[in-house]
N, C-alpha and C. Protein backbone atom coordinates (compact mmCIF):
# COMPACT_ATOMS: atom_id res chain seq x y z
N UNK A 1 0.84 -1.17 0.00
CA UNK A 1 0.00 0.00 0.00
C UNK A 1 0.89 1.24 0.00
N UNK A 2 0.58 2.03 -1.46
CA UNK A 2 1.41 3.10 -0.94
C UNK A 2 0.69 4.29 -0.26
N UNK A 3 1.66 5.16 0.74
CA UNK A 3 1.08 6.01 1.24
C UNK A 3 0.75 7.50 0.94
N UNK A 4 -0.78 8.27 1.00
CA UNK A 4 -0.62 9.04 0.28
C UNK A 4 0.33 10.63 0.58
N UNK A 5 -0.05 11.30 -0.48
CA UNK A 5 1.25 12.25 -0.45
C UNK A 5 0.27 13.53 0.77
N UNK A 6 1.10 14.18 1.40
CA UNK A 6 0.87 15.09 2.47
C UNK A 6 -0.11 15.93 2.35
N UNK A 7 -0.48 16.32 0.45
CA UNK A 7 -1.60 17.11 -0.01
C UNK A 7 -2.97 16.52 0.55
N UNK A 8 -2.61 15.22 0.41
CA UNK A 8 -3.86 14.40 0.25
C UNK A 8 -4.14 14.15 1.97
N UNK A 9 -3.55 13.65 2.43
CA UNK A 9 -3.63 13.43 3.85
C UNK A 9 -3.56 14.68 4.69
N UNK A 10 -3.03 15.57 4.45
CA UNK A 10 -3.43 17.10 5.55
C UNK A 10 -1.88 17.27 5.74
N UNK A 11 -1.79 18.16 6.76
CA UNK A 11 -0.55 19.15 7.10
C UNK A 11 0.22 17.47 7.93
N UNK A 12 1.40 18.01 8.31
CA UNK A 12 1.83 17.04 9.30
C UNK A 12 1.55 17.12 10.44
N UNK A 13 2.04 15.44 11.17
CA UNK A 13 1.34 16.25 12.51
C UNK A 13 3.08 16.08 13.43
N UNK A 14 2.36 16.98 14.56
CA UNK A 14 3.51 16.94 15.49
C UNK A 14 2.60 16.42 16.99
N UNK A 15 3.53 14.78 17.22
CA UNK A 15 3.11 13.93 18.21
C UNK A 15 3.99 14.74 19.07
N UNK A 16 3.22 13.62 20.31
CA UNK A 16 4.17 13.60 21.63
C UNK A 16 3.82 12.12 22.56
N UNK A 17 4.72 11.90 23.34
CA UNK A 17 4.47 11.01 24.57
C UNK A 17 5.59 11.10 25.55
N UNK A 18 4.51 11.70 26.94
CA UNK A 18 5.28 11.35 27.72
C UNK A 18 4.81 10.64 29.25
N UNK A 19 5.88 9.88 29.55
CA UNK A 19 5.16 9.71 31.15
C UNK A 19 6.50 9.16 31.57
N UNK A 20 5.68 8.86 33.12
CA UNK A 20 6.68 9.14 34.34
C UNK A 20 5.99 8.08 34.95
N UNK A 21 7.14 6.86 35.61
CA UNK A 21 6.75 5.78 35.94
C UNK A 21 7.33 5.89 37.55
N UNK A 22 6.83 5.33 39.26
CA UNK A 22 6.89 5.88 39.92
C UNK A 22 6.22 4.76 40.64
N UNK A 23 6.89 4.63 42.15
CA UNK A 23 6.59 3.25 42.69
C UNK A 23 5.34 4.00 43.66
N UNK A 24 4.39 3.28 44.24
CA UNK A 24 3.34 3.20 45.14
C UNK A 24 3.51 3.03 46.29
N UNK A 25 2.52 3.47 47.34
CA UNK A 25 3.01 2.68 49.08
C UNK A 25 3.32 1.49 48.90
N UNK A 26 2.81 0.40 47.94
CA UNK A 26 2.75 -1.02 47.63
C UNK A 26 3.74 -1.36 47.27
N UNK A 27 4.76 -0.91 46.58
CA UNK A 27 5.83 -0.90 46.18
C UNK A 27 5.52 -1.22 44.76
N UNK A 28 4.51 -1.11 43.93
CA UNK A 28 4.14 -1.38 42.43
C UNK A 28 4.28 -0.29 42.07
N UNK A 29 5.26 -0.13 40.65
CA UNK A 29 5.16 0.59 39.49
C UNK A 29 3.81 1.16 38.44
N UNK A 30 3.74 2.36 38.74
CA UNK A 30 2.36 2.74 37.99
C UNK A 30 3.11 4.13 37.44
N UNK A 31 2.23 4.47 36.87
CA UNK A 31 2.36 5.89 35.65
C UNK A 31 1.85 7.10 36.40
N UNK A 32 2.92 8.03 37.04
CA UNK A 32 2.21 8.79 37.59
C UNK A 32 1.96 10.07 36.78
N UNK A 33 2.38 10.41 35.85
CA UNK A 33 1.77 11.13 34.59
C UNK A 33 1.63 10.49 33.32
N UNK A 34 0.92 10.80 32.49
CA UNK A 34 1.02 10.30 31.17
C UNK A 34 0.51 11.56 30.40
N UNK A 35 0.83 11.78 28.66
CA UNK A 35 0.45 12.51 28.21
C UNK A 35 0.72 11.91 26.52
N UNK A 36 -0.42 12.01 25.64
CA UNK A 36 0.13 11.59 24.33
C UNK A 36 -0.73 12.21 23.21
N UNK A 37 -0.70 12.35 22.02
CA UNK A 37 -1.07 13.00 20.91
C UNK A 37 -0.32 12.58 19.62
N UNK A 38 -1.76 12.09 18.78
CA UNK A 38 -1.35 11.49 17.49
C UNK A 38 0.34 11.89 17.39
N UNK A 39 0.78 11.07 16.49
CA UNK A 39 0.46 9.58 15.95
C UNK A 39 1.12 8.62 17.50
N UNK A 40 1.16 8.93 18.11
CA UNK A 40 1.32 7.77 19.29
C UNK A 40 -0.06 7.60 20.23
N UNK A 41 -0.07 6.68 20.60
CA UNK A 41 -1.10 6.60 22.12
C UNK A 41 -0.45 5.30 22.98
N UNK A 42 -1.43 5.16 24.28
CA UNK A 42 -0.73 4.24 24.81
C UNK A 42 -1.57 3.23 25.28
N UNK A 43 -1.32 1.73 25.29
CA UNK A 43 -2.07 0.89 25.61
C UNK A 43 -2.45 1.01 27.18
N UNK A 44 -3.20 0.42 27.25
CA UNK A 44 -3.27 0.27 28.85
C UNK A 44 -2.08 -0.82 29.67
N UNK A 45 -1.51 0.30 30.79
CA UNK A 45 -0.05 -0.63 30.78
C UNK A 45 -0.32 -1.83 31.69
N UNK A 46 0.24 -2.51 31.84
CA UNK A 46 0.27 -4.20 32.71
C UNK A 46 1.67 -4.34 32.94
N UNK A 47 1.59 -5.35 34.54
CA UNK A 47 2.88 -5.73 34.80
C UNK A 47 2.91 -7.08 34.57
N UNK A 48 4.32 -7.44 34.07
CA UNK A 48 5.10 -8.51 33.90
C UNK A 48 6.32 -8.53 34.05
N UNK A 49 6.53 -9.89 34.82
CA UNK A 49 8.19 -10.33 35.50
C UNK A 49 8.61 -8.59 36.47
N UNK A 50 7.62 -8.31 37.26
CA UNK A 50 8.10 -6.89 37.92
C UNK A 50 8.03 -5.92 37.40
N UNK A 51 7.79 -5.64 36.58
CA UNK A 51 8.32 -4.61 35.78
C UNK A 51 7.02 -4.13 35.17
N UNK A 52 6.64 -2.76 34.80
CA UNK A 52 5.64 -2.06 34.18
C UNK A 52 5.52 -2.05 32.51
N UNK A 53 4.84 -2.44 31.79
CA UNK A 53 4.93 -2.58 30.62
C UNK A 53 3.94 -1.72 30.03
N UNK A 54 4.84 -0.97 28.92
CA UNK A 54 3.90 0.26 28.68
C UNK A 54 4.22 0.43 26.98
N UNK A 55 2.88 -0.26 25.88
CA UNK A 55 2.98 -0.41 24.43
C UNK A 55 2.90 0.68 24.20
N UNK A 56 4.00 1.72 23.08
CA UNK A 56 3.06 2.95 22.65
C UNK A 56 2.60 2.50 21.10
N UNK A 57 1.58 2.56 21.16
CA UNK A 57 0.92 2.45 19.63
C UNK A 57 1.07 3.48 19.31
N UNK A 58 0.87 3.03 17.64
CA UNK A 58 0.53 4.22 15.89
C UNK A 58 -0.56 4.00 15.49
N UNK A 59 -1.59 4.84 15.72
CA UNK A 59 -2.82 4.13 14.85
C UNK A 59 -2.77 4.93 13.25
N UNK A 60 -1.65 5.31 13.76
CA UNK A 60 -1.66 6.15 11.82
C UNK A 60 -0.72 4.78 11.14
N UNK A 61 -0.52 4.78 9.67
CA UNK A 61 0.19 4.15 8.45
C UNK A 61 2.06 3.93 9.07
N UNK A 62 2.71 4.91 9.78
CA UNK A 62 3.56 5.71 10.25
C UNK A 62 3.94 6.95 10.02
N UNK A 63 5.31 7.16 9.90
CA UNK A 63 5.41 8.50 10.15
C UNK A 63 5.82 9.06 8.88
N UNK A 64 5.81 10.27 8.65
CA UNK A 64 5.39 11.05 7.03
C UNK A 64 6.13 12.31 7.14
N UNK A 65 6.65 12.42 5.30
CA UNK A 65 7.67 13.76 5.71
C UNK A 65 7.17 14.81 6.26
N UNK A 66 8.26 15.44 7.15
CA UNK A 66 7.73 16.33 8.04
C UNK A 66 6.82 15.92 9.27
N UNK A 67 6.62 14.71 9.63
CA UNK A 67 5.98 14.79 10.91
C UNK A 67 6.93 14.92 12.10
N UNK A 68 6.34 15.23 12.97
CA UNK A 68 7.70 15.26 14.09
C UNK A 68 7.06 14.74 15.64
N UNK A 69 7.58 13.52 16.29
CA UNK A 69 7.48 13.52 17.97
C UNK A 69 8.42 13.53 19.01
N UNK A 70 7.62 13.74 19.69
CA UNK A 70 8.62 13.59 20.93
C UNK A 70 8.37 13.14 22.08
N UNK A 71 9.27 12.32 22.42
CA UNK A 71 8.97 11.16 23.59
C UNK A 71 9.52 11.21 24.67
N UNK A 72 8.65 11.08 26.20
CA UNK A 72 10.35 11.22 26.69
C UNK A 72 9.22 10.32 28.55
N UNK A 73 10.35 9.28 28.73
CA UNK A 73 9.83 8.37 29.65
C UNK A 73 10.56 8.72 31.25
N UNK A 74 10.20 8.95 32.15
CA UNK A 74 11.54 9.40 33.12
C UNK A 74 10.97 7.93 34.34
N UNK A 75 12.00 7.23 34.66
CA UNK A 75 11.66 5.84 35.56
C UNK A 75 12.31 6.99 36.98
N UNK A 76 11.69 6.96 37.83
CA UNK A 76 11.67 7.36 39.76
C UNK A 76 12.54 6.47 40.40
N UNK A 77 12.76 6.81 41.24
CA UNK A 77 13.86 4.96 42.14
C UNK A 77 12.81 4.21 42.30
N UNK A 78 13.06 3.15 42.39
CA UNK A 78 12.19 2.12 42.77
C UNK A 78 11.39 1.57 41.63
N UNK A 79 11.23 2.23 40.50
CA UNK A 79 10.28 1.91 39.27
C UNK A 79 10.93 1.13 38.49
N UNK A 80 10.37 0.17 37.75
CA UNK A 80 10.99 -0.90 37.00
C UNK A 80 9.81 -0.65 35.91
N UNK A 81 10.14 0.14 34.93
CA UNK A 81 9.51 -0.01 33.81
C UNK A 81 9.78 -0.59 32.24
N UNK A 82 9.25 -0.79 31.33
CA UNK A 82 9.71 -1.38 29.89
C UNK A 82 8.74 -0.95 28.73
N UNK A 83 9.23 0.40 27.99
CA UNK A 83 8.74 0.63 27.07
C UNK A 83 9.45 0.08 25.87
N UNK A 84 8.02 -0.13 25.18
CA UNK A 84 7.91 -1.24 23.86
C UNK A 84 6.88 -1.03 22.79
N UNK A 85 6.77 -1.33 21.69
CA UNK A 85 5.80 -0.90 20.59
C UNK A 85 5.64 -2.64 19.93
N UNK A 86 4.29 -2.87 20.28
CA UNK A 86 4.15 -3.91 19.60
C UNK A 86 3.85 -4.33 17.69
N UNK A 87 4.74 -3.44 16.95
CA UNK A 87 4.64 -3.60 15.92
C UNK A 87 5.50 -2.55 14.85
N UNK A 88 6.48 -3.23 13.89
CA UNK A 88 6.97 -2.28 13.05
C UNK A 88 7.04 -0.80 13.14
N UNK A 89 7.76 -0.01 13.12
CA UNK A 89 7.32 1.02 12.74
C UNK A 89 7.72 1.70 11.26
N UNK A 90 7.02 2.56 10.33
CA UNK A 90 7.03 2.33 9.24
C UNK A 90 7.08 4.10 8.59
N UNK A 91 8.55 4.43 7.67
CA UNK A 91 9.01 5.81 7.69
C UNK A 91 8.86 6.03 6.55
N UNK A 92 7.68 6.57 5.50
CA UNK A 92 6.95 6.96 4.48
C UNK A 92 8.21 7.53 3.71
N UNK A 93 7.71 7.37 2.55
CA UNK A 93 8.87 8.48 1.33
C UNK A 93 8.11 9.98 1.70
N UNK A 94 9.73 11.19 1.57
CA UNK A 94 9.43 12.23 1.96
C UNK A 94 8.92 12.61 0.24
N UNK A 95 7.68 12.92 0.35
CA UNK A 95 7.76 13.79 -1.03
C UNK A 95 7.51 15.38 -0.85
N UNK A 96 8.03 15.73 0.08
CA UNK A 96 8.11 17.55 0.11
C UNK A 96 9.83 17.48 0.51
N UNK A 97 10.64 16.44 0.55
CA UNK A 97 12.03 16.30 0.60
C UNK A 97 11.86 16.74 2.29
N UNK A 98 11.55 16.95 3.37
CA UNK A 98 11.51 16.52 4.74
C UNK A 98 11.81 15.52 5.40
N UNK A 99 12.06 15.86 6.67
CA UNK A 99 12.68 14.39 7.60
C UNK A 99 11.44 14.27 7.79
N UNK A 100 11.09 13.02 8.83
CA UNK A 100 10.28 12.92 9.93
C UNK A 100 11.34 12.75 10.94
N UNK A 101 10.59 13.35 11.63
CA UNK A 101 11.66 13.35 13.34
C UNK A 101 11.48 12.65 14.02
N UNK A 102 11.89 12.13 14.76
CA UNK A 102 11.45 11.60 16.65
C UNK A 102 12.83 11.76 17.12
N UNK A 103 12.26 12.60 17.99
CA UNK A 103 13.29 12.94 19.41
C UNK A 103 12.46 12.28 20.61
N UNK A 104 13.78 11.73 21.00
CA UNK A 104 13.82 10.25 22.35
C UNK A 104 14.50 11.07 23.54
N UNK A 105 13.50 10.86 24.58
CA UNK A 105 14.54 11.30 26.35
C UNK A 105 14.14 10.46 26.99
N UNK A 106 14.79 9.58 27.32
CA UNK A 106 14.88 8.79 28.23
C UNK A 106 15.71 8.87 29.70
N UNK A 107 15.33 9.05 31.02
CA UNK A 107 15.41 9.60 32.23
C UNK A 107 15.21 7.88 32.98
N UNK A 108 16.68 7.66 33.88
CA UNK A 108 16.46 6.89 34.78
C UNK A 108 17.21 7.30 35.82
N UNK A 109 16.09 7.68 37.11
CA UNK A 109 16.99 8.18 38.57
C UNK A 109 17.25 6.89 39.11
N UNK A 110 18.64 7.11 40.23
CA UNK A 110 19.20 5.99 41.27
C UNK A 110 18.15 5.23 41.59
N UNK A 111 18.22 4.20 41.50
CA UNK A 111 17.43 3.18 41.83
C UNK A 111 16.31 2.51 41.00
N UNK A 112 16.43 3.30 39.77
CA UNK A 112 14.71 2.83 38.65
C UNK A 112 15.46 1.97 37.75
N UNK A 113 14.96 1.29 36.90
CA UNK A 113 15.34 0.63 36.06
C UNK A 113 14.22 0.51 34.88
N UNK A 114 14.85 1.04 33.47
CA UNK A 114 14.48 1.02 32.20
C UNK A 114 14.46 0.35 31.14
N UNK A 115 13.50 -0.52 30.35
CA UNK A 115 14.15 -0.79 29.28
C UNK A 115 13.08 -0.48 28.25
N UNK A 116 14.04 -0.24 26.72
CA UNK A 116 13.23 0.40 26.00
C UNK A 116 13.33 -0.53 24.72
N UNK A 117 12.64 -1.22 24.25
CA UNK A 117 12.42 -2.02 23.45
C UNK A 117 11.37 -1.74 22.37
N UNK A 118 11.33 -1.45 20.95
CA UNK A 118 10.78 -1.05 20.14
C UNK A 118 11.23 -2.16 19.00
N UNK A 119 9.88 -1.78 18.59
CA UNK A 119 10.05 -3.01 17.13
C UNK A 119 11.27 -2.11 15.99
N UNK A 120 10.91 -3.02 14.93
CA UNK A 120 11.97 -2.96 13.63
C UNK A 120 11.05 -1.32 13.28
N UNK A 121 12.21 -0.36 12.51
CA UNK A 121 12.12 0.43 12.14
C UNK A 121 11.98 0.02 10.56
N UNK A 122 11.29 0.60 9.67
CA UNK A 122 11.10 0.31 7.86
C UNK A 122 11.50 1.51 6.85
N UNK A 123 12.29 1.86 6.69
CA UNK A 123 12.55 3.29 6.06
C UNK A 123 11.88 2.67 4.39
N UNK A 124 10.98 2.77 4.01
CA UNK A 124 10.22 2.77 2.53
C UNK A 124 11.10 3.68 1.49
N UNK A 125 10.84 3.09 0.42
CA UNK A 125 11.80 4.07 -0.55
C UNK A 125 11.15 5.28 -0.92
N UNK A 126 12.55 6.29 -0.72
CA UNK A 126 12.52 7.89 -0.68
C UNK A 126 12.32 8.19 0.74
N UNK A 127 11.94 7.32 1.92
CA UNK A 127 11.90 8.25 3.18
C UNK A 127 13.31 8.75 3.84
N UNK A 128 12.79 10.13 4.61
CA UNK A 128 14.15 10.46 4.99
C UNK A 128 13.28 10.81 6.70
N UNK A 129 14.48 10.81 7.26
CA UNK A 129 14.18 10.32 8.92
C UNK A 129 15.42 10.55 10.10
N UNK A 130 14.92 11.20 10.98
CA UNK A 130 16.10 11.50 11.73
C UNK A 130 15.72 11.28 12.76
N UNK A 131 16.59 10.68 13.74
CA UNK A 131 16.24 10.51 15.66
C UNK A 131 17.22 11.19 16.36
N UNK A 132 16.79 11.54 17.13
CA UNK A 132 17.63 11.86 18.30
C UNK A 132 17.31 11.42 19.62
N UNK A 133 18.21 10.99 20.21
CA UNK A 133 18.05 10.31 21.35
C UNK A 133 19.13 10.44 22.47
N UNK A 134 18.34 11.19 23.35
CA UNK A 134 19.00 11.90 24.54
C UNK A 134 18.66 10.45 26.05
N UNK A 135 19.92 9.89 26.44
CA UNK A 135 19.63 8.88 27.82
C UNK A 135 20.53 9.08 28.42
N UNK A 136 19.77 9.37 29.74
CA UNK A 136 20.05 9.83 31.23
C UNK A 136 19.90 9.01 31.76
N UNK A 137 21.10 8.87 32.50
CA UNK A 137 21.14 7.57 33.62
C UNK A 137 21.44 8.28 34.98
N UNK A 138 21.09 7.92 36.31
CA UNK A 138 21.80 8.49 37.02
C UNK A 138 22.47 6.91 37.76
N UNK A 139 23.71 7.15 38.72
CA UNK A 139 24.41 6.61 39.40
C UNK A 139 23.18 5.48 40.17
N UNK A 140 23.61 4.01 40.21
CA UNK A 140 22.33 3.10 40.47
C UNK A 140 21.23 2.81 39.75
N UNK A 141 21.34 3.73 38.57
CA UNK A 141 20.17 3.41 37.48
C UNK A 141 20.30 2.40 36.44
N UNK A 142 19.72 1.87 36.09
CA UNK A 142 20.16 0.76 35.25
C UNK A 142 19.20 0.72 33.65
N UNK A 143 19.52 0.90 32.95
CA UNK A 143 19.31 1.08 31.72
C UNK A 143 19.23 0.44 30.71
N UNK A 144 18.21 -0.71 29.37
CA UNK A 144 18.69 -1.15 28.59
C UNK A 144 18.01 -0.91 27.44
N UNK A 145 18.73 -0.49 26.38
CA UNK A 145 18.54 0.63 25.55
C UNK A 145 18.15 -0.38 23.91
N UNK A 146 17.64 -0.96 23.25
CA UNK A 146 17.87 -1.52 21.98
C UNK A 146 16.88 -0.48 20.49
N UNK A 147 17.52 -0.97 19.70
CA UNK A 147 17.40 -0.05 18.27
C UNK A 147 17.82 -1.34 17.48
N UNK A 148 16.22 -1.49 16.50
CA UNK A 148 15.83 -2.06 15.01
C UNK A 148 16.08 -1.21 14.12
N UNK A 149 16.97 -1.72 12.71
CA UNK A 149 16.48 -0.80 11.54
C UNK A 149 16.88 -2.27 10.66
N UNK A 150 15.75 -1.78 9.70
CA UNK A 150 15.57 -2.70 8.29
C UNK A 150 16.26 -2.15 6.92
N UNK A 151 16.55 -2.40 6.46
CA UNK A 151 17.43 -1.96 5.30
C UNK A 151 16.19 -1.46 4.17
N UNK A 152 14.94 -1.50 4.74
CA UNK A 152 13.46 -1.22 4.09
C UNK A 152 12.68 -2.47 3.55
N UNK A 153 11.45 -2.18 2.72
CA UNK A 153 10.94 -3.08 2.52
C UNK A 153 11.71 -4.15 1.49
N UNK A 154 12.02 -5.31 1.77
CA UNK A 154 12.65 -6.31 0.97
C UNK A 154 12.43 -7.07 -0.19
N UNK A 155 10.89 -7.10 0.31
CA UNK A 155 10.22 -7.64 -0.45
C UNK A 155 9.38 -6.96 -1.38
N UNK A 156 9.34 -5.84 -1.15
CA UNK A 156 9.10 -4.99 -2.26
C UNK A 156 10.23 -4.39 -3.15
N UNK A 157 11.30 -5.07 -3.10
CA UNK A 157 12.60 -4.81 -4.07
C UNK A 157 13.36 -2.97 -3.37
N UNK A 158 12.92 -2.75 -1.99
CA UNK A 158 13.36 -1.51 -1.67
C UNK A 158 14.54 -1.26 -0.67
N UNK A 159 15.43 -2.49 -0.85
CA UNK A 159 16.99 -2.37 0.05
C UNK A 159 17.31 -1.42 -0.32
N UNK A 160 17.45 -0.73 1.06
CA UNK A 160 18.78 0.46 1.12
C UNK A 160 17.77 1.67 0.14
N UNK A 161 16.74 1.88 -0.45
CA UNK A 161 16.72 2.62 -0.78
C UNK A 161 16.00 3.61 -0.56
N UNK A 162 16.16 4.03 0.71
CA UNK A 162 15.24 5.32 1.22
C UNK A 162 16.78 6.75 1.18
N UNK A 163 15.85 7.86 1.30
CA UNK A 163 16.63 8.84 0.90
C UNK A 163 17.99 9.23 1.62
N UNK A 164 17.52 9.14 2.64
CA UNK A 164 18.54 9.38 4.46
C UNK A 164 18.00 8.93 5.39
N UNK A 165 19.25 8.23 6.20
CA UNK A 165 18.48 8.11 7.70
C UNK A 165 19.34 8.31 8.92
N UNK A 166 19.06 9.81 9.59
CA UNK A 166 20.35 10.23 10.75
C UNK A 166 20.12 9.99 11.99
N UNK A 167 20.93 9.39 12.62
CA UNK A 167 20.95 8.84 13.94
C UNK A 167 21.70 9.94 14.91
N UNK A 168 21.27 10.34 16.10
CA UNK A 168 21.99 11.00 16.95
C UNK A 168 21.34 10.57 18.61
N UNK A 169 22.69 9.49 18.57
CA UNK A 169 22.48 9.41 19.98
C UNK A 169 23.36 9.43 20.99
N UNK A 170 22.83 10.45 22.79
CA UNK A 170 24.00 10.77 23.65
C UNK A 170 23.30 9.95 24.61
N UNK A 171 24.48 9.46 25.51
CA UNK A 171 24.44 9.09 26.72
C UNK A 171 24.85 9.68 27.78
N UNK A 172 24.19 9.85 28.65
CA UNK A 172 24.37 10.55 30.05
C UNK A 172 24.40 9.68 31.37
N UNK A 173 25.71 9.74 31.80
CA UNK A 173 25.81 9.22 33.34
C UNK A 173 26.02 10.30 34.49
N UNK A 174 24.77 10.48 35.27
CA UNK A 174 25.12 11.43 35.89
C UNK A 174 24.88 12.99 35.10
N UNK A 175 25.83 13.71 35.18
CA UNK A 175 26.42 15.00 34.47
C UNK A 175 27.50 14.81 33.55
N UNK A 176 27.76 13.71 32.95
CA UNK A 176 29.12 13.01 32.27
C UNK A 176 28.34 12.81 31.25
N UNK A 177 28.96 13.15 29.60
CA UNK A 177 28.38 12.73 28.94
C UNK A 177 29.40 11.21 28.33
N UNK A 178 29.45 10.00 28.10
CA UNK A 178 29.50 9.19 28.75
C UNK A 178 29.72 8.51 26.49
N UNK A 179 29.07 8.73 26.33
CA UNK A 179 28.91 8.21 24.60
C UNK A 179 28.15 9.15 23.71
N UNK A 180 28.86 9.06 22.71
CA UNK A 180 28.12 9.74 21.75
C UNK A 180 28.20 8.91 20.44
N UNK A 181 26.85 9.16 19.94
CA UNK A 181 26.79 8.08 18.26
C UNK A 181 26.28 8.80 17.31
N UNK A 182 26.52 9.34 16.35
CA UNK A 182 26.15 10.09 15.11
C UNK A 182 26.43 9.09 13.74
N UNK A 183 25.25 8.73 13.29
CA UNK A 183 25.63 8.52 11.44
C UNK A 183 24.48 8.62 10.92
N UNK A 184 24.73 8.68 9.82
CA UNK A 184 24.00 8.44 8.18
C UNK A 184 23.71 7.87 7.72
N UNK A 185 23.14 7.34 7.70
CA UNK A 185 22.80 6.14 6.55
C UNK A 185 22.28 6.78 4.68
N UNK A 186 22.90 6.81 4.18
CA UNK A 186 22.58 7.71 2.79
C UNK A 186 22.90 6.28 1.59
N UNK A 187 21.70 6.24 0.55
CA UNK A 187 21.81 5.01 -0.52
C UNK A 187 23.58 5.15 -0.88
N UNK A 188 23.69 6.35 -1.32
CA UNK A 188 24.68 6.73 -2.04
C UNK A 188 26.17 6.90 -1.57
N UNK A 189 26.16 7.24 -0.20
CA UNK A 189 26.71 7.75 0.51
C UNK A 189 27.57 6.47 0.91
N UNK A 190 28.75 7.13 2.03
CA UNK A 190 30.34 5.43 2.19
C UNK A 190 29.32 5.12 3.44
């Protein structure tokens, strides 16, 4: 299915999600804020193996040139949470030559523990797409961070051939910035 062009579908949109995971008198992990707006929402979260499990769905196609979100999860001491997307996510050809964005903050204080698990990323041919991804750890926090990307659809004969795809990601320990990762992915490009 191809997706239609931005004329046809409306302006872009600019998502968000955020929340804040945070232990109880009980000592259970619950969401003590949440906040979200197309193209994300959030399932209703459930615990498993300890830990808070929190799907963010797309009920849109995915994301389209020029859309832009921003996410940002902060775990409390004591919180054991695991954000996850139960399904692909899927990065449209830009036809106004635009990124789509998502900017990532991820926040874990002394004592919380995070993990962020997201499905395979799909860059479709001609999409162009940029992340940024800002993770804060503090001292006792424990963190586990993973990233899918597909070389695009395969089976539609579309390896490697989306327009750009820029990665920018920092790590924070403390006040230390701790790693830094920047690249490109360009058809053409070394």
């Amino acid at each position: 299915m191809t997706a239609p062009p931005a004329s046809v579908r409306g302006r872009s949109l600019r998502g968000h999600l955020h929340a804040v995971a945070a232990v109880d008198e009980r000592g259970q992990t619950y969401l003590r804020e949440q906040s979200f707006r197309a193209p994300l929402h959030l399932s209703k979260p459930h615990r498993e193996a300890g830990a808070l499990v929190i799907n963010v769905v797309s009920p849109t196609a995915g994301l389209f040139d020029g859309d832009e979100v921003d996410l940002s999860l902060m775990v409390e001491p004591g919180a054991r949470a695991v954000l996850t997307t139960p399904s692909a996510s899927r990065i449209h050809q830009a036809r106004s030559g635009r990124d789509a964005v998502m900017r990532q903050e991820i926040t874990v204080q002394a004592g919380g523990f995070a993990e962020y698990y997201p499905e395979l990323i799909i860059p479709q041919r001609g999409a162009r797409y940029r992340q940024e991804t800002t993770l804060r750890v503090a001292r006792g926090g424990t963190l586990l961070f993973f990233e899918w990307l597909s070389p695009g659809r395969v089976a539609h004969g579309e390896s490697f051939a989306y327009a750009g795809l820029h990665w920018n990601t920092d790590l924070w320990l403390d006040h230390d910035l701790i790693a830094r990762e920047r690249y490109a992915l360009l058809p053409d490009g070394p």
